[in-house]
Protein backbone atom coordinates (compact mmCIF):
# COMPACT_ATOMS: atom_id res chain seq x y z
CA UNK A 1 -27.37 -182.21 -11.61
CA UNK A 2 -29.07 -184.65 -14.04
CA UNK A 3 -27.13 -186.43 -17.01
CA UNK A 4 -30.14 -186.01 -19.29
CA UNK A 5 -31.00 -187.72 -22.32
CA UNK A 6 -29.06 -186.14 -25.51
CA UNK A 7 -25.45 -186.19 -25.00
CA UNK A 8 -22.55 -187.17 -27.34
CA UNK A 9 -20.92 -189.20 -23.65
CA UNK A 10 -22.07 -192.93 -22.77
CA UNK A 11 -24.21 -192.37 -19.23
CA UNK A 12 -21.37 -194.64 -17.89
CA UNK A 13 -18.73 -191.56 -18.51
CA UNK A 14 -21.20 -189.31 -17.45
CA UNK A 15 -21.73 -190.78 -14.60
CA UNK A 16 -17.94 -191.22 -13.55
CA UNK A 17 -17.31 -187.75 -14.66
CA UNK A 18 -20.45 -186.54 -11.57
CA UNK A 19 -18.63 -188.47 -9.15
CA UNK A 20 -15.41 -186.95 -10.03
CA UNK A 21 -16.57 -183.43 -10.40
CA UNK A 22 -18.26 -184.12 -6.98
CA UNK A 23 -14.89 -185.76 -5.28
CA UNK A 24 -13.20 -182.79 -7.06
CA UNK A 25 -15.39 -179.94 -5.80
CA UNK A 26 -15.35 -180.93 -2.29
CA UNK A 27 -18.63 -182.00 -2.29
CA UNK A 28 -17.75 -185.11 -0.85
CA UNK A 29 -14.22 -185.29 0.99
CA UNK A 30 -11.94 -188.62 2.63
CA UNK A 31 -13.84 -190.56 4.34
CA UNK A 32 -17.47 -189.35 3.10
CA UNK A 33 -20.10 -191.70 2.71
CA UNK A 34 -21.20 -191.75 -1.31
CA UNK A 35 -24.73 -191.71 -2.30
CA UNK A 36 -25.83 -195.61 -2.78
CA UNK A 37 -26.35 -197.35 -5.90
CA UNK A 38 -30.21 -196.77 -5.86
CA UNK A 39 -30.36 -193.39 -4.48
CA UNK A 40 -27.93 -192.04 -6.91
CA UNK A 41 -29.58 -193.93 -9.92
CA UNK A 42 -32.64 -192.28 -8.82
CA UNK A 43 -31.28 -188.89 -8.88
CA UNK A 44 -29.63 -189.09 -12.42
CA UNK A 45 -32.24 -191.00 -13.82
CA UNK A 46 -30.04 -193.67 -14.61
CA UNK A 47 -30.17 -197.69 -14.79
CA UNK A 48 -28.51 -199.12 -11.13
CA UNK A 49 -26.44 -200.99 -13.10
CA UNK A 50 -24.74 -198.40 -14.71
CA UNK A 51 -24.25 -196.55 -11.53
CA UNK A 52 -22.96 -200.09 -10.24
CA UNK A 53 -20.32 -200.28 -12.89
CA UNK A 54 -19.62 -196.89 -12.38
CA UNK A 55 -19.31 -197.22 -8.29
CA UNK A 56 -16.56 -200.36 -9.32
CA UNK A 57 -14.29 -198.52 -11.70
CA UNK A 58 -13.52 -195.88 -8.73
CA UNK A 59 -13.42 -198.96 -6.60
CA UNK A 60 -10.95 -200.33 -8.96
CA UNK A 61 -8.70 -197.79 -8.74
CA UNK A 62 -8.57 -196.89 -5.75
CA UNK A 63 -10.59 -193.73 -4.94
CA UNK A 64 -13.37 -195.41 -3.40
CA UNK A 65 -13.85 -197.97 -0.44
CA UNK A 66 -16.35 -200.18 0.27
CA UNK A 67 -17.85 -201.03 3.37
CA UNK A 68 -20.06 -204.12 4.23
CA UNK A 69 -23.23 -203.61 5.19
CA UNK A 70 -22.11 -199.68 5.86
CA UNK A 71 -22.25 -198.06 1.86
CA UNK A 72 -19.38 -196.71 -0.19
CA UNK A 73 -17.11 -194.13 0.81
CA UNK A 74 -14.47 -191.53 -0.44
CA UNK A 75 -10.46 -193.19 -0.06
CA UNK A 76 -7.99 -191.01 1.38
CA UNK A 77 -6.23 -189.01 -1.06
CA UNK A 78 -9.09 -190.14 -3.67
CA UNK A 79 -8.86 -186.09 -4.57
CA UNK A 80 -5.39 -185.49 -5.02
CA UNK A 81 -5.24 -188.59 -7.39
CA UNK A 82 -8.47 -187.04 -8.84
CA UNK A 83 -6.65 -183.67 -9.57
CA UNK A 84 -3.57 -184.88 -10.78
CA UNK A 85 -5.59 -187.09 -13.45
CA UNK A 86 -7.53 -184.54 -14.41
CA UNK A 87 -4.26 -182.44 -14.65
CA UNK A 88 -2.77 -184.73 -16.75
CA UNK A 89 -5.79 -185.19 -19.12
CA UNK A 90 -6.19 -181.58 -19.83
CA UNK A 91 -2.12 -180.96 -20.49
CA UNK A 92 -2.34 -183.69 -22.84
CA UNK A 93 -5.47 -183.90 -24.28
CA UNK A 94 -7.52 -180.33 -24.30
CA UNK A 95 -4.46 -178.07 -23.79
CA UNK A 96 -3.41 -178.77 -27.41
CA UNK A 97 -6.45 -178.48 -28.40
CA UNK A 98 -7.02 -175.03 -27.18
CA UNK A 99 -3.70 -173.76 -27.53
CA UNK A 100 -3.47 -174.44 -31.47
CA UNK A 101 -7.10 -172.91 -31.51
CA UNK A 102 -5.75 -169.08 -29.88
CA UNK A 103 -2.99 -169.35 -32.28
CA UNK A 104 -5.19 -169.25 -34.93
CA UNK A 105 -7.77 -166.99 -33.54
CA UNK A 106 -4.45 -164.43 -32.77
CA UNK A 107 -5.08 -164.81 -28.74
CA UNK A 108 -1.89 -163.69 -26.63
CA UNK A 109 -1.65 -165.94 -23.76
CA UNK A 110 -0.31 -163.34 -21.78
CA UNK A 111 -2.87 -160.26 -22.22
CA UNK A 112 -5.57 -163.23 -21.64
CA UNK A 113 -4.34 -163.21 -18.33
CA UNK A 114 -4.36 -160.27 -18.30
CA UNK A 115 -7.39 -159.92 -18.65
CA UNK A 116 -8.70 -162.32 -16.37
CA UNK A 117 -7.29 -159.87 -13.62
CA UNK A 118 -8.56 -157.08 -14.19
């Protein structure tokens, strides 16, 4: 996946939002090595930098380790902090959002799920 050129986001978020996704699709698990600086630059087609900063703000909060000499790995429960985050963002941020927009648009919670399992 590449971040490409024309998006509303700052690559930085993009970038942070790639990891996560990653962390949060099991891509990469506890422990797992992360792509380095360079290599992942290189395959978003972003400045090193910016994957840098990036790389620091996990680093900063916990859900990555670095290792000396070794690279940058995933922290132990770096996905169930992900998840409940992410959780928290959507409930407070999108769910709103969404759930003022089916009242208006006459969308029954209840036969959307309906519908979903069928």
């Amino acid at each position: 996946m590449t971040l490409g050129r024309q998006h509303e986001k700052p690559v930085y978020v993009r970038l942070r939002e790639t990891i996560a996704d990653a962390i949060l699709a099991g891509k990469y698990t506890d422990g797992d090595p992360l792509p380095s600086v360079r290599a992942l630059a290189a395959e978003q087609q972003a400045n090193p930098l910016t994957v840098a900063k990036a790389y620091q703000g996990f680093q900063d909060e916990g859900l990555i380790i670095v290792r000396r000499g070794v690279g940058m790995f995933v922290a132990p429960g770096a996905r169930a902090k992900l998840n409940a985050s992410e959780r928290n963002r959507f409930l407070k941020e999108e769910w709103p959002q969404i759930s003022a927009r089916m009242k208006r648009l006459g969308i029954d919670p209840a036969k959307l799920m309906e519908r979903d399992r069928a």
